[in-house]
Protein backbone atom coordinates (compact mmCIF):
# COMPACT_ATOMS: atom_id res chain seq x y z
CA UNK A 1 -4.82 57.10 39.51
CA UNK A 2 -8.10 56.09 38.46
CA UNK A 3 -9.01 52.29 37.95
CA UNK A 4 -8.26 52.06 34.50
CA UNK A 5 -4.67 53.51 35.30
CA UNK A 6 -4.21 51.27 38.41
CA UNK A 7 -5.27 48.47 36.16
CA UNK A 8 -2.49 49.06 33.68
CA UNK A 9 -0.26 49.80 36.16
CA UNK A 10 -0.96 45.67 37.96
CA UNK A 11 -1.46 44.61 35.09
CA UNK A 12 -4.54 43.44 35.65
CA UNK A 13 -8.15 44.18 34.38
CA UNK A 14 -10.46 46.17 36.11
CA UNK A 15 -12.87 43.56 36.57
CA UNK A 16 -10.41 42.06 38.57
CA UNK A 17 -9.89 45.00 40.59
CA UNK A 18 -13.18 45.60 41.00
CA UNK A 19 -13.85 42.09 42.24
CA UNK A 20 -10.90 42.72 44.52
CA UNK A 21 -12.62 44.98 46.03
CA UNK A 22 -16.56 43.56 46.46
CA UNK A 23 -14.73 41.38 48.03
CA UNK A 24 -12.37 43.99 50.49
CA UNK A 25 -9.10 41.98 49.14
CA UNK A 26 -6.26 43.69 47.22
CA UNK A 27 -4.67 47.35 47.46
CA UNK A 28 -6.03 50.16 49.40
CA UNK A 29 -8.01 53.07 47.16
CA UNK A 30 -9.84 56.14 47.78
CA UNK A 31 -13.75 56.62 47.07
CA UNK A 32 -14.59 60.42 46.58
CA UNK A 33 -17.86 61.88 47.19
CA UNK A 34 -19.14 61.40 43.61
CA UNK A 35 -18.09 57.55 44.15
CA UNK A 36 -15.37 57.57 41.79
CA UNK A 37 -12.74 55.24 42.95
CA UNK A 38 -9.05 56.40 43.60
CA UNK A 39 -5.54 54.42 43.95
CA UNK A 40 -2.22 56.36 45.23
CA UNK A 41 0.75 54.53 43.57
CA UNK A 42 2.47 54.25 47.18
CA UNK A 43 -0.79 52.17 48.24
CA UNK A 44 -0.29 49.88 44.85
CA UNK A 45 3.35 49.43 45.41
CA UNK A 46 3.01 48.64 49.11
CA UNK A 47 0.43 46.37 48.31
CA UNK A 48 2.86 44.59 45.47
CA UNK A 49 5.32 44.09 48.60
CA UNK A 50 2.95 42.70 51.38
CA UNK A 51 2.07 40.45 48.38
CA UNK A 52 5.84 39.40 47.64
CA UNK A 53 6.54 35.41 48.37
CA UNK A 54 9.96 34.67 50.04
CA UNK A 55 11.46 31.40 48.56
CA UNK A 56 14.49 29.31 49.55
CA UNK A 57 17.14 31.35 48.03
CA UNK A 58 16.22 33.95 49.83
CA UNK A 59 16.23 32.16 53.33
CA UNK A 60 19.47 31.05 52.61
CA UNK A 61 21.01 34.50 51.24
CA UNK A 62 20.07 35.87 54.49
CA UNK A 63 21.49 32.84 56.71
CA UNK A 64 24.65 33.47 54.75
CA UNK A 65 24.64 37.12 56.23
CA UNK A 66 25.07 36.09 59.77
């Protein structure tokens, strides 16, 4: 996807992923030779994942499990 695409699809601007990534923060992307800049949607739903916050429900769902 290109940045405008990866944008939509975070729903985000792309100022904001552009800042994400001055600042080597957010998902991982590809640069090609020209410098165009690249996302995979595996690498923007992984990141969306290693960003996900457990909360207390959760904790508890799981201690019900055992």
């Amino acid at each position: 996807m290109d940045e405008s695409e990866a944008a939509l699809f975070l729903k985000v601007s792309r100022r904001t992923q552009q800042g994400w990534r001055f600042k080597n923060r957010g998902p991982r992307y590809v640069r090609l030779a020209t410098g165009a800049v690249r996302y995979r949607r595996a690498d923007l739903i992984a990141w969306i994942q290693r960003c996900t916050v457990g909360t207390a429900d959760d904790r508890v769902a799981a201690s019900s499990k055992i």
